[in-house]
N, C-alpha and C. Protein backbone atom coordinates (compact mmCIF):
# COMPACT_ATOMS: atom_id res chain seq x y z
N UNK A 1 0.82 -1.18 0.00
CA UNK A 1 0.00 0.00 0.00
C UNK A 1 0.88 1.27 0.00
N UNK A 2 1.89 1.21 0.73
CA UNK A 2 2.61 2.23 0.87
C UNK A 2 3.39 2.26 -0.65
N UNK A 3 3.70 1.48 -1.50
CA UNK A 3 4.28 1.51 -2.55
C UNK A 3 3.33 2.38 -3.53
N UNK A 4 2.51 2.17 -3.69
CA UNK A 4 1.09 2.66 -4.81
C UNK A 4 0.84 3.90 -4.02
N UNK A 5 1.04 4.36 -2.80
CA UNK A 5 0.98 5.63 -2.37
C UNK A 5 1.88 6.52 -2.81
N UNK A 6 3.44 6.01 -3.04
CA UNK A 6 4.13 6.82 -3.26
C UNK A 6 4.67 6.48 -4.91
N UNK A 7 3.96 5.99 -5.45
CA UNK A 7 3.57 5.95 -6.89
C UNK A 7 2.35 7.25 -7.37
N UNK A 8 1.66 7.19 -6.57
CA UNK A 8 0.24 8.57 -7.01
C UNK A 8 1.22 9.39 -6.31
N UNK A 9 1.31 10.19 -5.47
CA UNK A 9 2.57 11.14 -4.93
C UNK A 9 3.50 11.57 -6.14
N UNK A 10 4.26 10.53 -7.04
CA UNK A 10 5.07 10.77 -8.17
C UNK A 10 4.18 11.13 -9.01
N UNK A 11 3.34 10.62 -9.37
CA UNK A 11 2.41 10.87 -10.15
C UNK A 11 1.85 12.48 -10.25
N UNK A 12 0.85 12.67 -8.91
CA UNK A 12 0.46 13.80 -8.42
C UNK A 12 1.85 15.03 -8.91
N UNK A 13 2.84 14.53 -8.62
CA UNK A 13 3.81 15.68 -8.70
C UNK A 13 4.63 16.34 -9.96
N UNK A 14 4.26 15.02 -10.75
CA UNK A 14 4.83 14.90 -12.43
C UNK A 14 3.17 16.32 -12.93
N UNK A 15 2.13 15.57 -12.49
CA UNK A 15 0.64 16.40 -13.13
C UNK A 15 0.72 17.88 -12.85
N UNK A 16 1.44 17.91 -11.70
CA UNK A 16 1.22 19.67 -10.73
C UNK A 16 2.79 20.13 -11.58
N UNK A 17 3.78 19.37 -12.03
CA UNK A 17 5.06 20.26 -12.40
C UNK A 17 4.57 20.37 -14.06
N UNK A 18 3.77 19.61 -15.01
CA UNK A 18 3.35 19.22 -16.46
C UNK A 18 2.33 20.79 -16.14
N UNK A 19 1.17 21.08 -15.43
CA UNK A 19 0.59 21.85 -15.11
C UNK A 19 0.99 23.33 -15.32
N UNK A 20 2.07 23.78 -14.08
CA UNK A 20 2.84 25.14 -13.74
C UNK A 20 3.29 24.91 -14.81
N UNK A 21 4.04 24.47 -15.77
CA UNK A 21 4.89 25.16 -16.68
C UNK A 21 3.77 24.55 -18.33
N UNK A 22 2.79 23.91 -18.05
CA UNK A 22 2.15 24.83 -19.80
C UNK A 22 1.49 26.22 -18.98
N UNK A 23 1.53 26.44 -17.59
CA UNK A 23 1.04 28.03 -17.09
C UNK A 23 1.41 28.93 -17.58
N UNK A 24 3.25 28.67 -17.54
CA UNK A 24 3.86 29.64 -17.50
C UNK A 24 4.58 29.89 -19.08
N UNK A 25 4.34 28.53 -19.75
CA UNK A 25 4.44 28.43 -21.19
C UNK A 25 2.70 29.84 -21.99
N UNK A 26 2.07 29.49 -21.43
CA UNK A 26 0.49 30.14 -21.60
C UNK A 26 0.76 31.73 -21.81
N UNK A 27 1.39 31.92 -20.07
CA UNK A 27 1.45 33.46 -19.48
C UNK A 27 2.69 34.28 -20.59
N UNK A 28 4.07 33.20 -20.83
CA UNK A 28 4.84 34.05 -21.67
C UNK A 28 4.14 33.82 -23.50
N UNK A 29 4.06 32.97 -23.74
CA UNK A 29 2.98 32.74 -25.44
C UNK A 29 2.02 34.71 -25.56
N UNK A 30 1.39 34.73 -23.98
CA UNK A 30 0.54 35.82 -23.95
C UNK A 30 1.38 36.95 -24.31
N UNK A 31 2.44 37.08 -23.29
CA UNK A 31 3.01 38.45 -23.10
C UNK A 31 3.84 38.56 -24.04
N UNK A 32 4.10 37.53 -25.20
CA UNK A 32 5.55 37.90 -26.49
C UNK A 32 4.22 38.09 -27.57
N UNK A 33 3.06 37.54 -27.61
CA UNK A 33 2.11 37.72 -28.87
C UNK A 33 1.25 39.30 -28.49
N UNK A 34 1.56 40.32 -27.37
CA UNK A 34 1.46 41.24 -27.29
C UNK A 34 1.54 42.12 -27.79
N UNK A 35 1.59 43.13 -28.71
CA UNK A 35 2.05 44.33 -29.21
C UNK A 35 2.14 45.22 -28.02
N UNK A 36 3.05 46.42 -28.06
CA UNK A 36 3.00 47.47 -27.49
C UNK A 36 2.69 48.55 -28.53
N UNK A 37 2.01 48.99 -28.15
CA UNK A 37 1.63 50.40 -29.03
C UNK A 37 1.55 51.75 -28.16
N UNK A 38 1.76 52.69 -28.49
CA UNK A 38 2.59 53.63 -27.77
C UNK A 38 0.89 54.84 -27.59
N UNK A 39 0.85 55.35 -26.87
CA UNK A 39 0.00 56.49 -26.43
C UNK A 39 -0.34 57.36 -27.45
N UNK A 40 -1.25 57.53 -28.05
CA UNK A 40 -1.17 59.08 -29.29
C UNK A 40 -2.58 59.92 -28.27
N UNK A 41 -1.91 60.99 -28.32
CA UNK A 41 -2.55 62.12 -27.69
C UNK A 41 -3.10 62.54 -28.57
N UNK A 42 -4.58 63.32 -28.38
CA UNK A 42 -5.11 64.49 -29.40
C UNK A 42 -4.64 65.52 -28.92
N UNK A 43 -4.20 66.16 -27.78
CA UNK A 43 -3.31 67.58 -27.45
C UNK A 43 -2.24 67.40 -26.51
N UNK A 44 -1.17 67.77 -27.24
CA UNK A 44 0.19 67.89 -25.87
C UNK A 44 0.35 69.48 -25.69
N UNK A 45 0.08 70.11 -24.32
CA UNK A 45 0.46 71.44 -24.23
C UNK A 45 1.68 71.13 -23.83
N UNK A 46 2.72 72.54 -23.67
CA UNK A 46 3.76 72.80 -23.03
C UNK A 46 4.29 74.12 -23.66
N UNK A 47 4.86 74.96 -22.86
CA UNK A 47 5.14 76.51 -23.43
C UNK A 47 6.73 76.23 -24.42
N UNK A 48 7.42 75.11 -24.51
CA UNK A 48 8.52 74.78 -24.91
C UNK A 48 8.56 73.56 -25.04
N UNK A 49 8.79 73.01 -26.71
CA UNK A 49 9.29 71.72 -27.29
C UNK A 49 10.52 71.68 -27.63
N UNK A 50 11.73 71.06 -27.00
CA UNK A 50 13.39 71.14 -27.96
C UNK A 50 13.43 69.68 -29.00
N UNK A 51 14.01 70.11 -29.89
CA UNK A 51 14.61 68.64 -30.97
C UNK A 51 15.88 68.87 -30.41
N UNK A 52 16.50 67.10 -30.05
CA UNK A 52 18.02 67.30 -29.57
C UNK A 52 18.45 66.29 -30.74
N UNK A 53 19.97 66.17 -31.53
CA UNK A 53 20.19 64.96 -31.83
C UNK A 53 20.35 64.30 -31.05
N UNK A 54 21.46 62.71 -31.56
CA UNK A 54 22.08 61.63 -30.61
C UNK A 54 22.75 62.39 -30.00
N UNK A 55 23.58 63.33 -30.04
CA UNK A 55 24.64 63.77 -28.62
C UNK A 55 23.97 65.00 -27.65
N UNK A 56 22.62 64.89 -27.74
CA UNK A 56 21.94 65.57 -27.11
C UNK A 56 21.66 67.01 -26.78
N UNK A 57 22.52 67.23 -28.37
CA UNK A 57 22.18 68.67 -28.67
C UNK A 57 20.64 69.53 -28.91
N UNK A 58 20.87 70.52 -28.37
CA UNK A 58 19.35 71.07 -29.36
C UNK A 58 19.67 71.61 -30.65
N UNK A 59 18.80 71.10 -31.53
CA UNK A 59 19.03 71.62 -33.08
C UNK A 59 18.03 72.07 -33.30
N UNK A 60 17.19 72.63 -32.54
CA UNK A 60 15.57 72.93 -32.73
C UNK A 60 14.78 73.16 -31.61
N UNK A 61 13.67 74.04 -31.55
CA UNK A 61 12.73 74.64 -30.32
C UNK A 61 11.51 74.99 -31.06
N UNK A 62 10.55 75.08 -30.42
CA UNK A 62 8.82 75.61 -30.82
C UNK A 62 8.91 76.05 -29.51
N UNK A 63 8.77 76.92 -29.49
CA UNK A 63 8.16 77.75 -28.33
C UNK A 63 6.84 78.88 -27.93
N UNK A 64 6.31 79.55 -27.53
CA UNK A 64 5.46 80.58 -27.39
C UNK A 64 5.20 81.18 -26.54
N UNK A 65 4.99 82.74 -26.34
CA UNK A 65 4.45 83.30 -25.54
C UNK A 65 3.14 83.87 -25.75
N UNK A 66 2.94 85.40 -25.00
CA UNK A 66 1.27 85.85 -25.25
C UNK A 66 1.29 86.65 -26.62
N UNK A 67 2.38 86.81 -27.15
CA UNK A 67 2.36 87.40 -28.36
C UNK A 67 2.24 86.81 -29.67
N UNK A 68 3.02 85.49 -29.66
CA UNK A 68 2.92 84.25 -30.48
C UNK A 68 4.35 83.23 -30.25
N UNK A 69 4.11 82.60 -31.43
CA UNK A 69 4.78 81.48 -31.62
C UNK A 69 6.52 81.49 -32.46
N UNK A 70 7.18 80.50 -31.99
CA UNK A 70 8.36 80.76 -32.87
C UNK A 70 9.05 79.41 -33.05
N UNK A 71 9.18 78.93 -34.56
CA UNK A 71 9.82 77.83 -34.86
C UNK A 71 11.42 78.44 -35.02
N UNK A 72 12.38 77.52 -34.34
CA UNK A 72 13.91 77.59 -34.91
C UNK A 72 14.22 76.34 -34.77
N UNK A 73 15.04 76.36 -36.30
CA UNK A 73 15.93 74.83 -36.25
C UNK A 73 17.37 75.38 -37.12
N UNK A 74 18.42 74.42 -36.44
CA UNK A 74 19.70 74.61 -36.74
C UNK A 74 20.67 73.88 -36.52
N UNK A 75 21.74 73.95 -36.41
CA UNK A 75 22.67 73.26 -36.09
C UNK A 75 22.97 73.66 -34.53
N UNK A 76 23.40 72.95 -33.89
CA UNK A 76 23.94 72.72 -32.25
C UNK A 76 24.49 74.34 -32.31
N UNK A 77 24.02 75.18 -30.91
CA UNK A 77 24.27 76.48 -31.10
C UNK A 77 24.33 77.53 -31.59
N UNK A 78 23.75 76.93 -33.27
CA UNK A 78 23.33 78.07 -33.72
C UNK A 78 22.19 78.34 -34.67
N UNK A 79 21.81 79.13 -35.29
CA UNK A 79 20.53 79.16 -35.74
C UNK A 79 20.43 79.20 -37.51
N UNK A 80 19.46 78.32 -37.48
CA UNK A 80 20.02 78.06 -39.15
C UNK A 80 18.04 78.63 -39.99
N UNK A 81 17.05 78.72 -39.45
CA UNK A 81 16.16 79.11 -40.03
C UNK A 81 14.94 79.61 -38.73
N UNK A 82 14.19 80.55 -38.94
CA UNK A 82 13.19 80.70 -38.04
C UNK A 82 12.13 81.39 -38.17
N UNK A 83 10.79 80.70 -37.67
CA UNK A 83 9.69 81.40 -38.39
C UNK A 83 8.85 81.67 -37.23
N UNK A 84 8.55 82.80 -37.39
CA UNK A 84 8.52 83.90 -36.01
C UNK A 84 6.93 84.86 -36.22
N UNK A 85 6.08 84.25 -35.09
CA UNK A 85 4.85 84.99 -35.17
C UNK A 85 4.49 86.32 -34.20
N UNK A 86 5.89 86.23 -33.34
CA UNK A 86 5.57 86.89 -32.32
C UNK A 86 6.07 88.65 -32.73
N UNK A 87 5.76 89.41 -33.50
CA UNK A 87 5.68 90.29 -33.97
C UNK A 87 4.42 90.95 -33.61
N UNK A 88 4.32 92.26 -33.21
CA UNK A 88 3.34 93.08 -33.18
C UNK A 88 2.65 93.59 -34.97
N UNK A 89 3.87 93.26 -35.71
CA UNK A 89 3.02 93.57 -37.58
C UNK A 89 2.62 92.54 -38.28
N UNK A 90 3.21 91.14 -37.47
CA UNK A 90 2.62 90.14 -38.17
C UNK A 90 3.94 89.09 -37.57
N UNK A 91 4.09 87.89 -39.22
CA UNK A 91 5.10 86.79 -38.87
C UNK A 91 6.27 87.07 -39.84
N UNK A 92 7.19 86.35 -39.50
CA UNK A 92 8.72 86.46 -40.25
C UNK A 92 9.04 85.37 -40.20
N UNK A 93 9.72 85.40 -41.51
CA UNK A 93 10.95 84.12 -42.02
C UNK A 93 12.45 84.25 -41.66
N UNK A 94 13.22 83.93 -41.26
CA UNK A 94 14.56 84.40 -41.63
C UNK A 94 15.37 83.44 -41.54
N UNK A 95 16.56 83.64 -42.07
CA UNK A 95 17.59 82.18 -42.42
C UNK A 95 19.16 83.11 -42.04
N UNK A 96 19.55 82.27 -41.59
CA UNK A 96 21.02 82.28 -41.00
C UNK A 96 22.00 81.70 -42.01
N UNK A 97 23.41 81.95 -42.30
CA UNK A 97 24.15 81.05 -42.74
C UNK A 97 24.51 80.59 -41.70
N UNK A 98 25.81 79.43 -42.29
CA UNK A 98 26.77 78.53 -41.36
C UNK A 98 27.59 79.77 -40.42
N UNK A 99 28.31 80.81 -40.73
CA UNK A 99 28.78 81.66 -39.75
C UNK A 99 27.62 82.39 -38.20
N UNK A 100 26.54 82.37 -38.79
CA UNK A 100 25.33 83.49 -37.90
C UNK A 100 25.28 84.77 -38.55
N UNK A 101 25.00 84.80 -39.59
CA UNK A 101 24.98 86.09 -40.42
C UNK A 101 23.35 85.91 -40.48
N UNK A 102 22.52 86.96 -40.99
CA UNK A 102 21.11 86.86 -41.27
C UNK A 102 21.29 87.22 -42.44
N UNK A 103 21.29 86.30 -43.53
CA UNK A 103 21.56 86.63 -45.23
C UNK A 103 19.95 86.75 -45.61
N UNK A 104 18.77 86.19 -44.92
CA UNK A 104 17.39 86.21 -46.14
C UNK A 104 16.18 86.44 -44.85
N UNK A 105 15.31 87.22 -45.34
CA UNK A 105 14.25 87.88 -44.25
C UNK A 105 12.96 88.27 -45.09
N UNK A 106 12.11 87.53 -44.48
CA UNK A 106 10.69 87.55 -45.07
C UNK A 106 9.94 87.91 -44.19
N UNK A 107 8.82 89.06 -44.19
CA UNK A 107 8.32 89.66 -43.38
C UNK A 107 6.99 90.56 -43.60
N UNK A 108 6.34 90.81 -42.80
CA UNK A 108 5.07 92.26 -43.06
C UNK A 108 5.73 93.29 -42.28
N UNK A 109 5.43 94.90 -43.66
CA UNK A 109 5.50 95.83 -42.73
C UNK A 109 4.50 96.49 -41.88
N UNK A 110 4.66 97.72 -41.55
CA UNK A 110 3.85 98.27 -40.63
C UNK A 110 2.32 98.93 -41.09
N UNK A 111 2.03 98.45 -42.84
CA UNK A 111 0.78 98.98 -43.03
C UNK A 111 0.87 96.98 -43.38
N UNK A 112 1.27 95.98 -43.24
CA UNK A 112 0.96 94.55 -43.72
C UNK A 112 1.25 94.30 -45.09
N UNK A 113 1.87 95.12 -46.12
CA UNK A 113 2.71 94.59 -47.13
C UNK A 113 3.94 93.58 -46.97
N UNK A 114 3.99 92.67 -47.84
CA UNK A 114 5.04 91.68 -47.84
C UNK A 114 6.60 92.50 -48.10
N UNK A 115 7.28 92.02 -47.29
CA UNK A 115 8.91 92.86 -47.38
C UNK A 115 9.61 91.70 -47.49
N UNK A 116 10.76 91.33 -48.41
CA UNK A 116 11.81 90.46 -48.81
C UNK A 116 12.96 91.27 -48.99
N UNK A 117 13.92 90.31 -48.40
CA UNK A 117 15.49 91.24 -48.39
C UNK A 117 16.01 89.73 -48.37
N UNK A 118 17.35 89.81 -49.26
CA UNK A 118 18.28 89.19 -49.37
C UNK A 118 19.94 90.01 -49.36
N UNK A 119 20.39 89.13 -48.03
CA UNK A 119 21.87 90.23 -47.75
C UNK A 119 23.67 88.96 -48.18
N UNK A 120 23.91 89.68 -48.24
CA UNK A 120 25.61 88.72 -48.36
C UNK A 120 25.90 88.36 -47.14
N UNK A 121 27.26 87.98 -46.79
CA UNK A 121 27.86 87.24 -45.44
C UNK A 121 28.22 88.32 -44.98
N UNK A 122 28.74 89.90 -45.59
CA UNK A 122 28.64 91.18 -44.87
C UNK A 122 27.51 91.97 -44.78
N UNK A 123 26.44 91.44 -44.37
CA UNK A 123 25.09 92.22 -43.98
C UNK A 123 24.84 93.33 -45.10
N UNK A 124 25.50 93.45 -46.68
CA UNK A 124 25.32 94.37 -47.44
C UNK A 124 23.86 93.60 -48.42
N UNK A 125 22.83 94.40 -48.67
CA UNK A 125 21.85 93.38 -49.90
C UNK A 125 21.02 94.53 -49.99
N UNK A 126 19.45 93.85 -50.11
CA UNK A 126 18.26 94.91 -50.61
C UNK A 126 17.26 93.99 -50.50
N UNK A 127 16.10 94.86 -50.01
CA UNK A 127 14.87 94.47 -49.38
C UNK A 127 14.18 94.82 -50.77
N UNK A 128 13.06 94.20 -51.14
CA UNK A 128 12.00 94.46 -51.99
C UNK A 128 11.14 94.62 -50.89
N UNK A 129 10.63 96.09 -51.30
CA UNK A 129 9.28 96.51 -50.95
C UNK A 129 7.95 97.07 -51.59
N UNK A 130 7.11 96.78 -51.83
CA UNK A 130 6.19 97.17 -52.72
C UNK A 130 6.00 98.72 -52.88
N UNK A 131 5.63 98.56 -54.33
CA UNK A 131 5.33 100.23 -54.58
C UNK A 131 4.11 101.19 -54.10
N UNK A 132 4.11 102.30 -54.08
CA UNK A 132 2.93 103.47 -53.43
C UNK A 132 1.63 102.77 -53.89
């Protein structure tokens, strides 16, 4: 009797270890046939967004205040284009070269005509402005 007892015992223990692991075969099958899919927001506020590259530069900002908004993107420290709402006459374009010169400027003046100027790497050029 005691033999056939500890025959179901082996038994019992082979069924309960065959058991836990198709469990745990089940639980990981679940969690690898998972997708992760990532959060999409309909609004992210924040008064400041930076783009950094890999070495964790900023090459880029969106920012705003109560006046408006201002895109810049560029190279690490310096400014290579920016489009700028925060003007009391309106919005502006302007572009930087590789030194920090402001060679090209797109803009409204003070009655809301379109103003374009294109300058050299010595700040010398000419604005088109519309006629009377």
């Amino acid at each position: 009797m005691e033999e056939r007892i500890a025959k179901l015992e082996r038994q019992c223990r082979w069924y309960r270890n065959l058991f836990a692991l198709l469990l745990v075969g089940i639980v990981a099958g679940v969690g690898l046939g998972v997708k992760h899919q990532g959060t999409i927001y309909d609004v992210i506020s924040a008064r400041r967004f930076n783009v950094i590259n890999e070495d964790g530069e900023i090459v880029g900002n969106f920012s705003g205040n109560r006046v408006g908004g201002l895109l810049e993107l560029g190279l690490p420290g310096m400014r290579g284009i920016s489009i700028d709402s925060q003007g009391i006459l309106g919005g502006s374009i302007t572009v930087w070269n590789g030194r920090g010169k402001q060679i090209a400027l797109l803009y409204a003046d003070e009655y809301g005509n379109g103003m374009v100027g294109a300058y050299n790497r010595k700040g010398k050029g000419r604005t088109l402005k519309p006629g009377p």
